[in-house]
N, C-alpha and C. Protein backbone atom coordinates (compact mmCIF):
# COMPACT_ATOMS: atom_id res chain seq x y z
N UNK A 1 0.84 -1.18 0.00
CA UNK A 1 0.00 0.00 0.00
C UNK A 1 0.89 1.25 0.00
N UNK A 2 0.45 2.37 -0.75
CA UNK A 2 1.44 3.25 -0.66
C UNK A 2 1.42 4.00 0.44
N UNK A 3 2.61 4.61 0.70
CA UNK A 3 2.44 5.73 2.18
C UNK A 3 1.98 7.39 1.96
N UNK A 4 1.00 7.73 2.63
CA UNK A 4 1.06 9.28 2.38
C UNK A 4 1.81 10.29 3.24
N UNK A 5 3.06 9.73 3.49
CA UNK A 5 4.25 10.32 4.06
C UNK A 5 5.20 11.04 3.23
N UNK A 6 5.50 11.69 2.87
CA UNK A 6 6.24 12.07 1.92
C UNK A 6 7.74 12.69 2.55
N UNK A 7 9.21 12.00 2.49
CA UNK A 7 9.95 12.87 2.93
C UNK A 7 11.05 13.87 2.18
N UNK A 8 11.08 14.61 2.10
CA UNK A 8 11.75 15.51 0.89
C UNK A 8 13.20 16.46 1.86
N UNK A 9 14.32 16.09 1.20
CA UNK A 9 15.37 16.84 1.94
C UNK A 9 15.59 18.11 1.29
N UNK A 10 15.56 18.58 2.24
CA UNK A 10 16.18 20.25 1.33
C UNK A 10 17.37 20.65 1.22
N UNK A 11 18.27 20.00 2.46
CA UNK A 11 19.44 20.32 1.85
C UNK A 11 20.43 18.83 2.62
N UNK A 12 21.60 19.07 3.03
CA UNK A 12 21.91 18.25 4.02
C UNK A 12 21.83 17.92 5.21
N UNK A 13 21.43 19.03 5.78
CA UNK A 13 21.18 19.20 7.27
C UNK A 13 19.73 19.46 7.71
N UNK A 14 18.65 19.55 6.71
CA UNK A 14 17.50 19.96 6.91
C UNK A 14 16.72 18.99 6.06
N UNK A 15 15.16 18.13 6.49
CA UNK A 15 14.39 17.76 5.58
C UNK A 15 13.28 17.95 6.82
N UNK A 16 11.86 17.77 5.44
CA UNK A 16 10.53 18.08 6.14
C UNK A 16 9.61 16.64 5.79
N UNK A 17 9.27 16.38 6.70
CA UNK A 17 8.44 15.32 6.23
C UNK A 17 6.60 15.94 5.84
N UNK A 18 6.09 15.55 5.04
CA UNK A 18 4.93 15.87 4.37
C UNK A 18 3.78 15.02 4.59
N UNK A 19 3.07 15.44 5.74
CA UNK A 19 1.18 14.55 6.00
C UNK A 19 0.95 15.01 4.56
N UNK A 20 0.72 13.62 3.42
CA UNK A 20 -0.25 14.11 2.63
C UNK A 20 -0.85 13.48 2.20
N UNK A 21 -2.30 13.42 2.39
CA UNK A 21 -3.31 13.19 2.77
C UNK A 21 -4.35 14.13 2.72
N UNK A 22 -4.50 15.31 1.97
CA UNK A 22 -5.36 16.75 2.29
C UNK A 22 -6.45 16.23 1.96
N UNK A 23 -7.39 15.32 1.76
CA UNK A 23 -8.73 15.09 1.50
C UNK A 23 -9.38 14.74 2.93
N UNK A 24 -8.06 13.72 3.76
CA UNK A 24 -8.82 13.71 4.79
C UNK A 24 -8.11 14.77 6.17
N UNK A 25 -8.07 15.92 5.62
CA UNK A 25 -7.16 16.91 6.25
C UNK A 25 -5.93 16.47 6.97
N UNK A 26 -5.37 15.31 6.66
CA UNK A 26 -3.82 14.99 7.12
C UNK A 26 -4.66 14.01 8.32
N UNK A 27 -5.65 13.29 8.47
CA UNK A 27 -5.50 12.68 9.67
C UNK A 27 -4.90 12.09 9.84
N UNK A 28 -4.47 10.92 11.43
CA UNK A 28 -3.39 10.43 11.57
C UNK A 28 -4.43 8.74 11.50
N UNK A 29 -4.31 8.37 10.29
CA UNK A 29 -4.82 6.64 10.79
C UNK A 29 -3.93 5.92 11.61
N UNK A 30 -4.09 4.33 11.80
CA UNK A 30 -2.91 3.71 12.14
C UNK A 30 -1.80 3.38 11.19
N UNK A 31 -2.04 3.47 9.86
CA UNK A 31 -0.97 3.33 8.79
C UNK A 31 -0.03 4.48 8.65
N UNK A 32 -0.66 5.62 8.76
CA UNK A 32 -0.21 6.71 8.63
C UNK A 32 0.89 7.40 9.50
N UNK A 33 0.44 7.16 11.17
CA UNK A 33 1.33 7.23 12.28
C UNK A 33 2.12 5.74 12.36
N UNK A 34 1.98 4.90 11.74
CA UNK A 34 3.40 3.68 11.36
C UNK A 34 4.43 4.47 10.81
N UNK A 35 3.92 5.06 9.48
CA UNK A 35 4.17 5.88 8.70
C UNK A 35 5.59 6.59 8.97
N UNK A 36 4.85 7.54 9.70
CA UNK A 36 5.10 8.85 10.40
C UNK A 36 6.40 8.37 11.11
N UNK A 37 6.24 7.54 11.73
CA UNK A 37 6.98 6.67 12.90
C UNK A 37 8.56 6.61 12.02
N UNK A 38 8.04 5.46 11.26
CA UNK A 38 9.27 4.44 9.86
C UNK A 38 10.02 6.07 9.37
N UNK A 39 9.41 7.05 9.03
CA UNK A 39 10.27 8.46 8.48
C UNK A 39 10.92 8.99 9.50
N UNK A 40 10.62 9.23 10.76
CA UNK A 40 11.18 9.66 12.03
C UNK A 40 12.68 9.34 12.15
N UNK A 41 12.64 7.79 12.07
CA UNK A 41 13.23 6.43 12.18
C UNK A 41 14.50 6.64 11.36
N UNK A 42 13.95 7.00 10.07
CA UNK A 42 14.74 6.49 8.55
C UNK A 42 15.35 8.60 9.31
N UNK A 43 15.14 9.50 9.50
CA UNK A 43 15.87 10.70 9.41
C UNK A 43 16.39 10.68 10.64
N UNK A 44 16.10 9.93 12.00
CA UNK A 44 16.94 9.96 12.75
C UNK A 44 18.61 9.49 12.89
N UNK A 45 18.56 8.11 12.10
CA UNK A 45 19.61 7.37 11.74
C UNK A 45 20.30 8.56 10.55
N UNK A 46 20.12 9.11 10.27
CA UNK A 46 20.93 10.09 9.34
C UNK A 46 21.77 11.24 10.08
N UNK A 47 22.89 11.09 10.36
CA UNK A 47 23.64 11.90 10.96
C UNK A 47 23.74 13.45 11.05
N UNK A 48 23.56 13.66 9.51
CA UNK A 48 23.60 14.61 9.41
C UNK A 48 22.43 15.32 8.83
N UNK A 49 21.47 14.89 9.08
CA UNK A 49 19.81 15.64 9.61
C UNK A 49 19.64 15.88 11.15
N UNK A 50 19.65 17.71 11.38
CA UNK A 50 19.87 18.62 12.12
C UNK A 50 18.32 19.23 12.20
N UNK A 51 17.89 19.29 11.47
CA UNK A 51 16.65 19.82 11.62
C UNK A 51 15.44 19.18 11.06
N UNK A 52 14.05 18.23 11.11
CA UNK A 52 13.12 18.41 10.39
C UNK A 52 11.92 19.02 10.74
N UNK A 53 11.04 19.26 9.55
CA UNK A 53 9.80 20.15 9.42
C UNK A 53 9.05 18.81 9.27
N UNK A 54 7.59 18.87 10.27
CA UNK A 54 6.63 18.70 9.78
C UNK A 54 5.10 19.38 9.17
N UNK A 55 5.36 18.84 8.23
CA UNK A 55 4.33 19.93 7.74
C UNK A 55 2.99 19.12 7.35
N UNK A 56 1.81 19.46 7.04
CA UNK A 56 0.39 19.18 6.35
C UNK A 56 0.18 19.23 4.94
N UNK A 57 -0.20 18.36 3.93
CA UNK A 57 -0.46 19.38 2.57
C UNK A 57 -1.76 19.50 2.54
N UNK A 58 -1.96 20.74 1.47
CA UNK A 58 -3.36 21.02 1.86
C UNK A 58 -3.78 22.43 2.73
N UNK A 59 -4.76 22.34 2.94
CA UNK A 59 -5.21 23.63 3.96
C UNK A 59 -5.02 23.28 5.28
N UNK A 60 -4.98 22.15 5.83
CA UNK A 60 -5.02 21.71 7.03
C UNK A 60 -3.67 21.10 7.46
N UNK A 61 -3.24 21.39 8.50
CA UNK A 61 -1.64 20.37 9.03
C UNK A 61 -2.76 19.00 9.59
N UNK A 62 -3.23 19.05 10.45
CA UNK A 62 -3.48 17.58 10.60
C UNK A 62 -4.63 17.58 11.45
N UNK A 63 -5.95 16.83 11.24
CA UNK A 63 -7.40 16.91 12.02
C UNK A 63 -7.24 16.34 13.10
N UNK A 64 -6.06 15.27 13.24
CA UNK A 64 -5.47 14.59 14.38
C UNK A 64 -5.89 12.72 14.10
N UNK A 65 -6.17 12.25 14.96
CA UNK A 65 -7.02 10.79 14.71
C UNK A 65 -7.36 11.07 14.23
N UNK A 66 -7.47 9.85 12.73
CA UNK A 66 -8.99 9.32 12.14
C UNK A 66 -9.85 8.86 12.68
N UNK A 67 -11.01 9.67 13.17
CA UNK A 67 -12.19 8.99 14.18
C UNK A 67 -12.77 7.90 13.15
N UNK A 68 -13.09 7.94 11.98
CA UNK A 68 -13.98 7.13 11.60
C UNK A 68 -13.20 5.65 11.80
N UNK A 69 -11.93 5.55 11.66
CA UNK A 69 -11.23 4.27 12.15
C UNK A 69 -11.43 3.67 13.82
N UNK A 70 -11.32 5.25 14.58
CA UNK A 70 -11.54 4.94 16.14
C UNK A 70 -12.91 4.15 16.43
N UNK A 71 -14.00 5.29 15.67
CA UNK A 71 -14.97 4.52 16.02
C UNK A 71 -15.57 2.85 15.27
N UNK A 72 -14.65 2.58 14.21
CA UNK A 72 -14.57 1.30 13.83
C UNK A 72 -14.15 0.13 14.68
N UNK A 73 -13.34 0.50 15.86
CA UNK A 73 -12.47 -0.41 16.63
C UNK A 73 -13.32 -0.39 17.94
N UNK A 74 -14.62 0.45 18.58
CA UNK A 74 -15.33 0.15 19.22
C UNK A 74 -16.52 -0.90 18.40
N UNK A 75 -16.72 -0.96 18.04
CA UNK A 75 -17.57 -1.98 16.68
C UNK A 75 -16.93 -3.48 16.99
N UNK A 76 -16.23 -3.56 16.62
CA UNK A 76 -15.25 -4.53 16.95
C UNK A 76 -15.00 -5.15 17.76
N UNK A 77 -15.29 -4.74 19.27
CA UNK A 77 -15.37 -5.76 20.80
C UNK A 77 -16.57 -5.98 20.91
């Protein structure tokens, strides 16, 4: 499945990682904050990344949880 993580370096010492996702205003599903996680991960191990941006695409940085998933997982017990 593809990720809507996007990480883009800007230079050597700086990259921003990209929620994008703007339809569902950047929410965070559970794939998404895996996601989020695995890019963290992959720019921490990089020595020489000093700074990252997170940013939203879209109008929105991030609605937070995907409720419609939350409330899928009360359904479920």
């Amino acid at each position: 499945m593809k990720s809507n993580i996007k990480i883009i370096k800007l230079n050597n010492e700086i990259s921003s990682i990209i929620l994008n996702e703007p339809k569902t205003y950047n929410s965070l599903s559970f794939k998404n904050l895996n996601d989020l996680l695995k890019a963290l991960k992959k720019l921490d191990a990089d020595n020489k990344v000093k700074v990252i941006i997170i940013e939203g695409a879209g109008k929105g940085f991030s609605a937070g949880h995907n409720l419609k998933e939350v409330r899928g997982l009360k359904k479920k017990r």
